[in-house]
N, C-alpha and C. Protein backbone atom coordinates (compact mmCIF):
# COMPACT_ATOMS: atom_id res chain seq x y z
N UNK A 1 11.12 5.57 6.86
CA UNK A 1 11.48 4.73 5.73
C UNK A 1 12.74 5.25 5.04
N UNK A 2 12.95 6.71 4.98
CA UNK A 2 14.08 6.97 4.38
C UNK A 2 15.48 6.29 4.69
N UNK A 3 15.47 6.92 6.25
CA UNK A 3 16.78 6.50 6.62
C UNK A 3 16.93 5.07 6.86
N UNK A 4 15.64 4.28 6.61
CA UNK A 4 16.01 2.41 6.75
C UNK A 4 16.62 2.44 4.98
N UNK A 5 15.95 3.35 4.38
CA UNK A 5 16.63 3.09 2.68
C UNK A 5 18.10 3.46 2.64
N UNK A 6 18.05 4.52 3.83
CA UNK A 6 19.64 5.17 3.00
C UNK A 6 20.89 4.08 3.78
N UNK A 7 20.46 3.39 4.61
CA UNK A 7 21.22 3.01 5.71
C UNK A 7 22.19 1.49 4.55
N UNK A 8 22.75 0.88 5.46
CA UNK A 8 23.44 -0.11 4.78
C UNK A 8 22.63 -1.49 4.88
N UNK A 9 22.92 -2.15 3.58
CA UNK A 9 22.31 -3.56 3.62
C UNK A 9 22.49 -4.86 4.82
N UNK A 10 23.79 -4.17 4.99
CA UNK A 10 23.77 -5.12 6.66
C UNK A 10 22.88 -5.00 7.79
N UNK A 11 22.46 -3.77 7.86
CA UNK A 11 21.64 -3.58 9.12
C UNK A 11 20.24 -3.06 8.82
N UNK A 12 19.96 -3.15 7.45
CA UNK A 12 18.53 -2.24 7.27
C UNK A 12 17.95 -3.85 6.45
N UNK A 13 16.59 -3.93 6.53
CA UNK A 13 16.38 -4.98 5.86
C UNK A 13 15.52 -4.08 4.20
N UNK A 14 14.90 -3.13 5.23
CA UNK A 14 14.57 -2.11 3.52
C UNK A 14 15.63 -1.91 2.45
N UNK A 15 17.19 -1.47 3.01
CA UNK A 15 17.97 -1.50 2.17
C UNK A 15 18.41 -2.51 1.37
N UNK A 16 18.17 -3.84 1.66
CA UNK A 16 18.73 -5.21 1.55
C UNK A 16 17.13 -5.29 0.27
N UNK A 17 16.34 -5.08 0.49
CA UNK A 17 14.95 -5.47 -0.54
C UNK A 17 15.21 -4.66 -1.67
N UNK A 18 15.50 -2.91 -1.44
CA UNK A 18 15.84 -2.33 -2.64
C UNK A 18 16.86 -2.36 -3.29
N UNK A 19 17.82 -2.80 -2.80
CA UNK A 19 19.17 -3.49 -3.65
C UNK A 19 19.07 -4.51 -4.59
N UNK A 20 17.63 -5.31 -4.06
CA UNK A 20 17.36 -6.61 -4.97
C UNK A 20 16.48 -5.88 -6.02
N UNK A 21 16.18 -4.66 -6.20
CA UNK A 21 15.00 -4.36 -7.31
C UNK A 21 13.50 -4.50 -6.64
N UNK A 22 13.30 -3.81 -8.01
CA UNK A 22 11.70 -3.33 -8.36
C UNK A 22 11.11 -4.73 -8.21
N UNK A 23 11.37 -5.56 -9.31
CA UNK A 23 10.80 -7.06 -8.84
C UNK A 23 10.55 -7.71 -7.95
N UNK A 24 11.54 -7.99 -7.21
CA UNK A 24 11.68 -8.57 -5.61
C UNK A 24 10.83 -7.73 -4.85
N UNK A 25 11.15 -6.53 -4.75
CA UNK A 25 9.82 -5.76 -4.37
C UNK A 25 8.33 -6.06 -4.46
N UNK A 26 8.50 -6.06 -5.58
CA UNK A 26 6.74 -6.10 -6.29
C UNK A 26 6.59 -7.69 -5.80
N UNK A 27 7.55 -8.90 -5.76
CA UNK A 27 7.46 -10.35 -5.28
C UNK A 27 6.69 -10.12 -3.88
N UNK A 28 7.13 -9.51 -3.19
CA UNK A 28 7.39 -9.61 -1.37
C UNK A 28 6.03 -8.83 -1.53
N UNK A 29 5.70 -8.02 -2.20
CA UNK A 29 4.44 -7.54 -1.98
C UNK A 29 3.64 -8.18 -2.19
N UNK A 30 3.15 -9.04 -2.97
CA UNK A 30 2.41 -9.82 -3.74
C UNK A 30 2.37 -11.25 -2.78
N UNK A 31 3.25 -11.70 -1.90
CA UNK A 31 3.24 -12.51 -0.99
C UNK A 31 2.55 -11.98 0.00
N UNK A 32 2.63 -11.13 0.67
CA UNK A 32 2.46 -10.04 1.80
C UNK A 32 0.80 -10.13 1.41
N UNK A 33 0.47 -9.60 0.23
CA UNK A 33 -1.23 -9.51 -0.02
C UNK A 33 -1.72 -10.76 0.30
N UNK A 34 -1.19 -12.06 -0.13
CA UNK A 34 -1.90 -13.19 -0.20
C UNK A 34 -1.93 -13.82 1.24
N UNK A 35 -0.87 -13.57 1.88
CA UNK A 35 -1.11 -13.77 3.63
C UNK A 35 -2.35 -12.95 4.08
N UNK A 36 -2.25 -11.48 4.11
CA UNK A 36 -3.34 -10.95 4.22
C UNK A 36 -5.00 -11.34 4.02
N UNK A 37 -5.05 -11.51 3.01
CA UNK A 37 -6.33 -12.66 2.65
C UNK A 37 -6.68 -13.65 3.18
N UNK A 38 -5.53 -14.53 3.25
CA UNK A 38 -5.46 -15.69 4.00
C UNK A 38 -6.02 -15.09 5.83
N UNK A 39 -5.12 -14.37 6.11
CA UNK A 39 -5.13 -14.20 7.64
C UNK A 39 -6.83 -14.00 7.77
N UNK A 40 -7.53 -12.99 6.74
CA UNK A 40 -8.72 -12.21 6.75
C UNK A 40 -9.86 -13.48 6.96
N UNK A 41 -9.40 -14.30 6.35
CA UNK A 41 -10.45 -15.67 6.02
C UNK A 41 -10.47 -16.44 7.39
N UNK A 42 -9.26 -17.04 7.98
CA UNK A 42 -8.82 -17.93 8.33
C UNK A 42 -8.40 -17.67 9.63
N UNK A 43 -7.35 -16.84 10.11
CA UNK A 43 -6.95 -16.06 11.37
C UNK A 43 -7.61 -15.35 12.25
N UNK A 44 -7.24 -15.36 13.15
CA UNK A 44 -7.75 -14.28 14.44
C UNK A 44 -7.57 -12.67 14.28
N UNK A 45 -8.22 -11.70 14.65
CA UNK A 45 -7.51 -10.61 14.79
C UNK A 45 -5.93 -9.43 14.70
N UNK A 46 -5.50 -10.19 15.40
CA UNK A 46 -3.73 -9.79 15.77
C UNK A 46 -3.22 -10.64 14.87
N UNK A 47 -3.85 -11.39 14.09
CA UNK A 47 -3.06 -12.48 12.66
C UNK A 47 -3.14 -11.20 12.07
N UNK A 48 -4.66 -10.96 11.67
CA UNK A 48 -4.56 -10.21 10.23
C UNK A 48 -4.10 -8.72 10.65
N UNK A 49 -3.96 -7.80 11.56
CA UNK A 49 -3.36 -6.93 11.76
C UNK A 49 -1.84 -6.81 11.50
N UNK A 50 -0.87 -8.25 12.17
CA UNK A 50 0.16 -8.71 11.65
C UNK A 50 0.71 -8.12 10.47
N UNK A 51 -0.15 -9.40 9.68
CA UNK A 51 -0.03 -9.36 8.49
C UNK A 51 0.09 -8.12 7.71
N UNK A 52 -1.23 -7.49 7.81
CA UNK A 52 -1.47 -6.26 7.44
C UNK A 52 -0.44 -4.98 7.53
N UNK A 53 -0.13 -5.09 8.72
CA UNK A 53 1.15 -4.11 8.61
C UNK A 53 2.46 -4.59 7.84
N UNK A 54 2.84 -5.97 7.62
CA UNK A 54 3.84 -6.58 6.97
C UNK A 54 3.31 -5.67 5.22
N UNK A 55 1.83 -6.13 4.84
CA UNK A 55 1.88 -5.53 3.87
C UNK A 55 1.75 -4.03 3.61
N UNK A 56 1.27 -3.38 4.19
CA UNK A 56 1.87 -1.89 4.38
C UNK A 56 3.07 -1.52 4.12
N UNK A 57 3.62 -2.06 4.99
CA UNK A 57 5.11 -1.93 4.92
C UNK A 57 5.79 -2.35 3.63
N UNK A 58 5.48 -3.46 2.58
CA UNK A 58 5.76 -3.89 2.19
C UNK A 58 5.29 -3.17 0.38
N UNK A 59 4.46 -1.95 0.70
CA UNK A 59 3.49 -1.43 -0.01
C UNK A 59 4.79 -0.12 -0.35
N UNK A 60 4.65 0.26 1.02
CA UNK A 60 6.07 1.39 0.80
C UNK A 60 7.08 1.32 0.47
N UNK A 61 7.78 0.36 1.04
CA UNK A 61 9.17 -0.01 -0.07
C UNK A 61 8.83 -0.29 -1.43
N UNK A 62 7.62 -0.65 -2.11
CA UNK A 62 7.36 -0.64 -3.73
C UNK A 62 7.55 0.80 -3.98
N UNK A 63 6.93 1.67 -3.63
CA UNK A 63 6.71 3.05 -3.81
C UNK A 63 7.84 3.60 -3.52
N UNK A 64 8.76 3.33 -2.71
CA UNK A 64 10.08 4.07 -2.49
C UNK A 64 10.85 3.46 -3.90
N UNK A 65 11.02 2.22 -4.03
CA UNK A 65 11.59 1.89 -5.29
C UNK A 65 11.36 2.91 -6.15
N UNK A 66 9.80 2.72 -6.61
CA UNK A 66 9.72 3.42 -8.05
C UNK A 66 9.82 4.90 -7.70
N UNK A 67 9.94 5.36 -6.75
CA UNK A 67 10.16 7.35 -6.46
C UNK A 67 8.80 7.56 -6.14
N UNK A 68 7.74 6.78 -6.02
CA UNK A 68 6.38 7.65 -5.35
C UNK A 68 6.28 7.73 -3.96
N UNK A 69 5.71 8.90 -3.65
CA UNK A 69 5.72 9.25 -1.65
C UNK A 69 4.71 8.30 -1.45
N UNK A 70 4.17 8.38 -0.47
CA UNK A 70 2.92 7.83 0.13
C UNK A 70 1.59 9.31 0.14
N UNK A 71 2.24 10.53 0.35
CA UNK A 71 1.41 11.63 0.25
C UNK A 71 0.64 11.04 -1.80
N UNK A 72 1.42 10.84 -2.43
CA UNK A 72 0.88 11.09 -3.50
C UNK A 72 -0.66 9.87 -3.50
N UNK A 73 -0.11 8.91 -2.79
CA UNK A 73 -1.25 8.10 -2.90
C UNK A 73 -2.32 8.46 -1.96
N UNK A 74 -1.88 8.97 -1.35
CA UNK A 74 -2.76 9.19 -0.04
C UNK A 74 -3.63 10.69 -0.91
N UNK A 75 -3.13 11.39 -1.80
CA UNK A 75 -4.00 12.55 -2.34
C UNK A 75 -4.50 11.50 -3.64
N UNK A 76 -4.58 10.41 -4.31
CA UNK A 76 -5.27 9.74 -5.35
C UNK A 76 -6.88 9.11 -4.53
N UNK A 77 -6.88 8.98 -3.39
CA UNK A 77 -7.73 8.36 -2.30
C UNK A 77 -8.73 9.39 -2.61
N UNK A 78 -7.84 10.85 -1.92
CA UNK A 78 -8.32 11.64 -1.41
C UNK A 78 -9.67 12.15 -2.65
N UNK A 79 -8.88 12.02 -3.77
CA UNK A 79 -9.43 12.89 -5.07
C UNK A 79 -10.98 12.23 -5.46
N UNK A 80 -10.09 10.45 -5.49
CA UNK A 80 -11.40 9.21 -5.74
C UNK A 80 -12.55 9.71 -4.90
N UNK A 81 -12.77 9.73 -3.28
CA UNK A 81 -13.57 10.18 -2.69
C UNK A 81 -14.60 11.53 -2.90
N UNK A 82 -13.32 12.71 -3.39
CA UNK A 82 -13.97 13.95 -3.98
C UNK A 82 -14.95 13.38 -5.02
N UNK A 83 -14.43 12.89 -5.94
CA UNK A 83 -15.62 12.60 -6.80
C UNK A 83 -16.38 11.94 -6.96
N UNK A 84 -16.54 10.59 -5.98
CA UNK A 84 -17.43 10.18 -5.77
C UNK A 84 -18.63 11.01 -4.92
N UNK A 85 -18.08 11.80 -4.40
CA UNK A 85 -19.09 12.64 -3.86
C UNK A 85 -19.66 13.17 -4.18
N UNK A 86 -18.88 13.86 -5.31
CA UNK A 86 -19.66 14.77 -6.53
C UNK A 86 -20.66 14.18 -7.23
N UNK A 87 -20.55 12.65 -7.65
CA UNK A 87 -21.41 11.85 -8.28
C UNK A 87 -22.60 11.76 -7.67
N UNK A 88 -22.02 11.33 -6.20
CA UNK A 88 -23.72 11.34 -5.27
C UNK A 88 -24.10 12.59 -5.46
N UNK A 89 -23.60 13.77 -5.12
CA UNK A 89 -24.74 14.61 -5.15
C UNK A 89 -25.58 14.73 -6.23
N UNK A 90 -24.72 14.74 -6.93
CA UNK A 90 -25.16 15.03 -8.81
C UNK A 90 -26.28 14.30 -9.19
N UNK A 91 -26.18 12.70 -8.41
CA UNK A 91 -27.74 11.72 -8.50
C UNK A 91 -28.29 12.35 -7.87
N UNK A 92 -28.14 12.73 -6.69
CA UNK A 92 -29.62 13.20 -5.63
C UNK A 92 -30.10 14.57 -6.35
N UNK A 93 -29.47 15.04 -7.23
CA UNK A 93 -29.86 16.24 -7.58
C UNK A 93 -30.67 16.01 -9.10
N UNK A 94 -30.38 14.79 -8.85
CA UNK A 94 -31.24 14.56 -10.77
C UNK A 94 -30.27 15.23 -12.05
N UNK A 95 -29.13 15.36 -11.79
CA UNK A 95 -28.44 15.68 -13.06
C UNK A 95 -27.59 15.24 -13.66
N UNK A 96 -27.66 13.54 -13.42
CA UNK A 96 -27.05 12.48 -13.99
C UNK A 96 -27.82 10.83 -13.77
N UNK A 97 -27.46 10.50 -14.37
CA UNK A 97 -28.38 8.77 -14.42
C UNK A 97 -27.07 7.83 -13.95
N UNK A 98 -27.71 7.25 -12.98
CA UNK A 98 -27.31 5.83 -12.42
C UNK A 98 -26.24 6.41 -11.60
């Protein structure tokens, strides 16, 4: 992803999206999700995989805009999980409610 960012707007299409902004960004993403859905409902397999990688992709250039890696999200996952785990145990152990 870097070097499609650093590259020129003629030949990179990442460079050509972050030139247009944070908005356009956050637009193309927000399109990208709603295909996704669509494909999930409606499409075959290799639709919504398609798709799916369009929005991936389309996930990272938001995050390159605003300066976040993908490691950082990928350790917010990581953390959510830690503590949900902690929670289960904590029920099975009787030292919290619900």
């Amino acid at each position: 992803m870097k070097e499609r960012a650093a590259a020129s707007a003629e030949v990179s299409y990442t460079r050509k999206l972050l030139d247009r902004g944070i908005a356009h960004c956050a637009k193309k993403l927000g399109e990208e999700a709603i295909e996704v859905a669509l494909a999930a409902v409606g499409e075959d397999r290799e639709r919504l995989i398609a798709e799916a990688a369009d929005l991936v992709y389309h996930l990272v250039v938001v995050l390159q805009a605003r300066g976040v890696a993908l490691a950082e999200v990928e350790a917010a996952l990581a953390a959510r999980t830690g503590h949900r785990a902690l929670r289960r145990k904590r029920r099975a152990a009787g030292l919290t409610a619900g």
